[in-house]
C-alpha atoms as a PDB file:
ATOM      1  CA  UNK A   1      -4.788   3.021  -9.265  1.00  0.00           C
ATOM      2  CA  UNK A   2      -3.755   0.784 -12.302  1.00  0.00           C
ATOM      3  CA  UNK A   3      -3.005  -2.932 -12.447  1.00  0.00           C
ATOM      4  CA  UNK A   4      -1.458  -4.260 -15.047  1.00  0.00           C
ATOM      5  CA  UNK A   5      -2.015  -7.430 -16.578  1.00  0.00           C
ATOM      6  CA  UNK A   6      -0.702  -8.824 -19.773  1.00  0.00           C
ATOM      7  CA  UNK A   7      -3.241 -10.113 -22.104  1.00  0.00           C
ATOM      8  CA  UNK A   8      -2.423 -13.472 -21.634  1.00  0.00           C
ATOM      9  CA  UNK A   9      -2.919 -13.885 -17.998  1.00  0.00           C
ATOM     10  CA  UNK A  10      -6.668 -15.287 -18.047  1.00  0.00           C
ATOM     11  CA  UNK A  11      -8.690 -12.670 -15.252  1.00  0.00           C
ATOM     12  CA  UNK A  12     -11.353 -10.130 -14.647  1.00  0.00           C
ATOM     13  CA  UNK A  13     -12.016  -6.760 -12.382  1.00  0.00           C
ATOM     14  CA  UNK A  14     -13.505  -6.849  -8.854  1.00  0.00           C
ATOM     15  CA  UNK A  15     -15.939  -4.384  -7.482  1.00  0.00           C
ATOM     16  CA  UNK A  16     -15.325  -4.752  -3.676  1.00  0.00           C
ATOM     17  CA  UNK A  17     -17.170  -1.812  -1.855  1.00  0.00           C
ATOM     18  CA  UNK A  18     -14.999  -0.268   0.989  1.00  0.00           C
ATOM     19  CA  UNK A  19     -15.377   2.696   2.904  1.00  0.00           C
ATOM     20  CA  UNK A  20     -12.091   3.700   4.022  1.00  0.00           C
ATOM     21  CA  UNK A  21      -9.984   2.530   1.498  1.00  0.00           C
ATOM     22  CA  UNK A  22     -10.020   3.218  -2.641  1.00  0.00           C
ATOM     23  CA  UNK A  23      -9.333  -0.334  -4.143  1.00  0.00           C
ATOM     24  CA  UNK A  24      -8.593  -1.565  -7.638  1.00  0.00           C
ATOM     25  CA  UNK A  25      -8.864  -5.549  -7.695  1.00  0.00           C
ATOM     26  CA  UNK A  26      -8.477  -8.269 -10.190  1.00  0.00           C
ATOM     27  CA  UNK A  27      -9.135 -12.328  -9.667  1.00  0.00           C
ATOM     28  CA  UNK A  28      -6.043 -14.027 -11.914  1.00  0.00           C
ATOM     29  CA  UNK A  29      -8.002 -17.308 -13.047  1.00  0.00           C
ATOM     30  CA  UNK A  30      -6.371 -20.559 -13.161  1.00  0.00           C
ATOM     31  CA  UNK A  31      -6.747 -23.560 -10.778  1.00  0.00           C
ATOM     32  CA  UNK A  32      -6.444 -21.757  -7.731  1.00  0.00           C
ATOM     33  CA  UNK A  33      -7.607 -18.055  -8.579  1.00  0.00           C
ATOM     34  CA  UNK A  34      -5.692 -15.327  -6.915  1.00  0.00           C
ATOM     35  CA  UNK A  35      -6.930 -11.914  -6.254  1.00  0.00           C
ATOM     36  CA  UNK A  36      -4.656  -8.918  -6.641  1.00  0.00           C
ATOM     37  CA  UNK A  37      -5.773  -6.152  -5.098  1.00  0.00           C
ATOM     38  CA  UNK A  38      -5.000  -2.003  -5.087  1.00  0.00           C
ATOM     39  CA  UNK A  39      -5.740   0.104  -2.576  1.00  0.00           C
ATOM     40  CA  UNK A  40      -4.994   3.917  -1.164  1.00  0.00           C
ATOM     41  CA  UNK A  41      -5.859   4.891   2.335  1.00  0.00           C
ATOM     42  CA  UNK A  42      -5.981   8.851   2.647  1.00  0.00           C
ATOM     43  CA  UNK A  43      -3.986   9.576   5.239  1.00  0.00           C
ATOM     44  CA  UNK A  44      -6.810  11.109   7.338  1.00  0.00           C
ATOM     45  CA  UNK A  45      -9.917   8.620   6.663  1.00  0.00           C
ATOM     46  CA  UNK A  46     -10.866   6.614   9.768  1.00  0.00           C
ATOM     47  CA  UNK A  47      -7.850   4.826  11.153  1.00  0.00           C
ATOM     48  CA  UNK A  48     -10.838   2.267  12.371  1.00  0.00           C
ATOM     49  CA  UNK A  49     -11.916   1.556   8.540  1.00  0.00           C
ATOM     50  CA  UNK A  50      -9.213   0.393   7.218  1.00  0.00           C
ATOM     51  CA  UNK A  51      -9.022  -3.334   9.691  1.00  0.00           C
ATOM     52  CA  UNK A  52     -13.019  -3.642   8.312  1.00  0.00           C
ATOM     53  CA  UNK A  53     -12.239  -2.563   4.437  1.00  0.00           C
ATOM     54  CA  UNK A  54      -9.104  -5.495   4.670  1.00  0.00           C
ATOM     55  CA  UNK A  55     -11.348  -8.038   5.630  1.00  0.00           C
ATOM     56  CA  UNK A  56     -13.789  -7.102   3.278  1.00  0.00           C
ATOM     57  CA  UNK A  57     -11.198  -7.305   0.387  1.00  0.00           C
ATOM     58  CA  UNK A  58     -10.066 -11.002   1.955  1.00  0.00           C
ATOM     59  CA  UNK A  59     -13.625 -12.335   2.702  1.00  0.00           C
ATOM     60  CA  UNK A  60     -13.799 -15.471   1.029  1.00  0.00           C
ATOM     61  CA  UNK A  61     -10.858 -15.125  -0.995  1.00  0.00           C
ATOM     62  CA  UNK A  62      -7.870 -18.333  -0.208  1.00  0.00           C
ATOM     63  CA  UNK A  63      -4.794 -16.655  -2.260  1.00  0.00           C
ATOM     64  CA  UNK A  64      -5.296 -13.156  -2.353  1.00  0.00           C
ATOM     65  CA  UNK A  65      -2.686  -9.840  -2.269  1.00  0.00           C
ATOM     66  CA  UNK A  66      -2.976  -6.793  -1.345  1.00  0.00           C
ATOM     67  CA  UNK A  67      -0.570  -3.736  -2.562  1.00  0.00           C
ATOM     68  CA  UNK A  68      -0.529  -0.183  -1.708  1.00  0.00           C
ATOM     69  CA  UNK A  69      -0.526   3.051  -0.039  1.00  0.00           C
ATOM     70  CA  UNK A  70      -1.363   1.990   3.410  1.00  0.00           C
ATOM     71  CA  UNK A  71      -0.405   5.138   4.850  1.00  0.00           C
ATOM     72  CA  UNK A  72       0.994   3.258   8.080  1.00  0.00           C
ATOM     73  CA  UNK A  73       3.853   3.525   9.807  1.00  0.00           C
ATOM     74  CA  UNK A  74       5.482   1.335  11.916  1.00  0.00           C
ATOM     75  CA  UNK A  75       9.278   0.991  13.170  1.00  0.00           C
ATOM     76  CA  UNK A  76       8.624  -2.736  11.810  1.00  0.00           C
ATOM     77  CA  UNK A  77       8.121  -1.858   8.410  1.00  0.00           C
ATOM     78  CA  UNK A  78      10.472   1.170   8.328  1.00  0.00           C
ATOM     79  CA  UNK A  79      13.241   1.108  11.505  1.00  0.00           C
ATOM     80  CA  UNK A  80      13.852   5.341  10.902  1.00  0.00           C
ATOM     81  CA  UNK A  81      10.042   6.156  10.875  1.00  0.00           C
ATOM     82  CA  UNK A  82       7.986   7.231  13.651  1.00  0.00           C
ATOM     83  CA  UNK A  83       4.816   5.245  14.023  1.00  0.00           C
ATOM     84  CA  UNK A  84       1.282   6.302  13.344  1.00  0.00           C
ATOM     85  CA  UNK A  85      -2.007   4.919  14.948  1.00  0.00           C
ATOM     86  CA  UNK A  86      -2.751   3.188  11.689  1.00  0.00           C
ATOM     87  CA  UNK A  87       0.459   1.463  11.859  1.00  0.00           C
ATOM     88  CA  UNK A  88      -0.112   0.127  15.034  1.00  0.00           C
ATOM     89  CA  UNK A  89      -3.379  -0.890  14.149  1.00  0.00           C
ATOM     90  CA  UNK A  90      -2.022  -2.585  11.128  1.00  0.00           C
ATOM     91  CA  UNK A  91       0.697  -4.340  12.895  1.00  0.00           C
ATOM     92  CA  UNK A  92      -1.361  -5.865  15.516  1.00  0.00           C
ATOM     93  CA  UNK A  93      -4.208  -6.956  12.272  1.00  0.00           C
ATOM     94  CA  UNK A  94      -1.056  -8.375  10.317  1.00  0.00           C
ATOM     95  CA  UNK A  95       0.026 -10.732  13.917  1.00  0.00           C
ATOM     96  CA  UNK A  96      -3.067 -11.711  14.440  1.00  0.00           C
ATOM     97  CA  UNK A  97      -4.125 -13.277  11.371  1.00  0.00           C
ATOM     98  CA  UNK A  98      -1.097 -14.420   9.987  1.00  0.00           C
ATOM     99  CA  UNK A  99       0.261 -12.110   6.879  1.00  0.00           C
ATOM    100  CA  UNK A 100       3.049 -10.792   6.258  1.00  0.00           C
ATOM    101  CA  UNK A 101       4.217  -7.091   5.119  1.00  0.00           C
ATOM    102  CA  UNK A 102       6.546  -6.520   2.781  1.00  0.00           C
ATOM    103  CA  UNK A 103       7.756  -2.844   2.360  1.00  0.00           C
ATOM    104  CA  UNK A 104      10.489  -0.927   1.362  1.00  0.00           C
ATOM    105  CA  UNK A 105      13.591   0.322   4.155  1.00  0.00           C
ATOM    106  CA  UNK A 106      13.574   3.756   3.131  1.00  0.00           C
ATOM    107  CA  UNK A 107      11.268   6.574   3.046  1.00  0.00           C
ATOM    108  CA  UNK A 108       9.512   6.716  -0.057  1.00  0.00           C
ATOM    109  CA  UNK A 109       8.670  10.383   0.495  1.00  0.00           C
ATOM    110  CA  UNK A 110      10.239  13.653   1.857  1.00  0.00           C
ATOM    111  CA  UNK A 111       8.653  16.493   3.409  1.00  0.00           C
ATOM    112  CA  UNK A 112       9.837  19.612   3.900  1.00  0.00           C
ATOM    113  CA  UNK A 113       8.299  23.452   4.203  1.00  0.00           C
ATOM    114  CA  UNK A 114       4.797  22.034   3.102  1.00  0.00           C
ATOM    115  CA  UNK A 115       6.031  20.411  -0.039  1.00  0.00           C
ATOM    116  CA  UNK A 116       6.219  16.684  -0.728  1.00  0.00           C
ATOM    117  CA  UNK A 117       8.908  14.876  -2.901  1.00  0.00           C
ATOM    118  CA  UNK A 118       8.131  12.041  -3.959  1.00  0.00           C
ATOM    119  CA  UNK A 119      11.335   9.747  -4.564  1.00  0.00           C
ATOM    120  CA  UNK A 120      11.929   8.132  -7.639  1.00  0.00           C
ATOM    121  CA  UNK A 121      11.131   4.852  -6.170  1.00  0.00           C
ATOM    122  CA  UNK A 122      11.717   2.657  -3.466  1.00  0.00           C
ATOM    123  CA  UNK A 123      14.949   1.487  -4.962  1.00  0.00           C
ATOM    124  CA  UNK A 124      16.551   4.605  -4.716  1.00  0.00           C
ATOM    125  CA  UNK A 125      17.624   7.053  -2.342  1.00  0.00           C
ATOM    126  CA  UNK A 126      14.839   9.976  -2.016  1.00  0.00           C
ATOM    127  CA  UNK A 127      17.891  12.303  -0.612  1.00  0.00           C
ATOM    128  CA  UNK A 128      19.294  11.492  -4.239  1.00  0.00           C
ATOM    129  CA  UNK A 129      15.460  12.647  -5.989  1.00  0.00           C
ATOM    130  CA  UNK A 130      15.862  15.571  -3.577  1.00  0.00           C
ATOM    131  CA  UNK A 131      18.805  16.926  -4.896  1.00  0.00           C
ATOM    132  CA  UNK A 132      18.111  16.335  -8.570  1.00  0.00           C
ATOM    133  CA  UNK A 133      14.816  18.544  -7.718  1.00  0.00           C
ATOM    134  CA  UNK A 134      16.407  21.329  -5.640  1.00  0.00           C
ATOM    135  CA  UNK A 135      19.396  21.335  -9.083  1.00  0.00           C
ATOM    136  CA  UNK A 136      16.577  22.076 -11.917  1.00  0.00           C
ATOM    137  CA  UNK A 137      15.127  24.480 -10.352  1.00  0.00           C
ATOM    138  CA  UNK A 138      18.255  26.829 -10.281  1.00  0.00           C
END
């Protein structure tokens, strides 16, 4: 995971230990600092570790974002997907403490016969990625 950060932005790397989660994180300096932080969930770690490794990442931390592969699924996020555990559980941490999620509408990945697509991004549509694919390799 890479965050990018033009050389003018005052800031330095964060080592926050988690153990269901990978995490890159940054604090931006200024007047208020603002941590900016990574992270990939493997979609079979502990669906339990991910609530603790969150609040890890925010403990003591006022302005602080976190971006990412969640791996959680929830008709809230994404009306056409069928929910996970881990998107329930994420739902219901997200209500409770006040944040808000902000993710793209469409599926950001296909799956089909054991292979996995990913689309170009979450701008466009992965059916579109899919076809390009399917055309190069005639």
């Amino acid at each position: 995971m890479v965050i990018l950060v033009q050389n003018s932005i005052g800031h330095h790397g964060l080592d926050i230990h988690t153990h269901g989660v990978e995490n890159t994180a940054i604090n931006i300096e200024g007047d208020n600092v603002i941590t900016i932080c990574s992270i990939y969930r493997r979609p079979l770690s502990p669906r339990g570790a991910m609530v603790l490794d969150l609040l890890r990442i925010l403990r003591n931390r006022n302005h602080c974002i976190i971006v990412g592969n969640f791996n959680a699924k929830h008709r809230l996020w994404n009306h056409l997907s069928v929910g996970n555990p881990v998107g329930t559980e994420l739902f219901k941490f997200v209500s409770n403490c006040g944040f808000v999620i902000t993710a793209p509408t469409e599926a950001t990945c296909l799956r089909r016969t054991g292979f996995v697509w990913p689309s170009i991004s979450p701008c466009h549509n992965p059916l579109r990625a899919l076809k390009r694919l399917q055309s190069r390799r005639l």
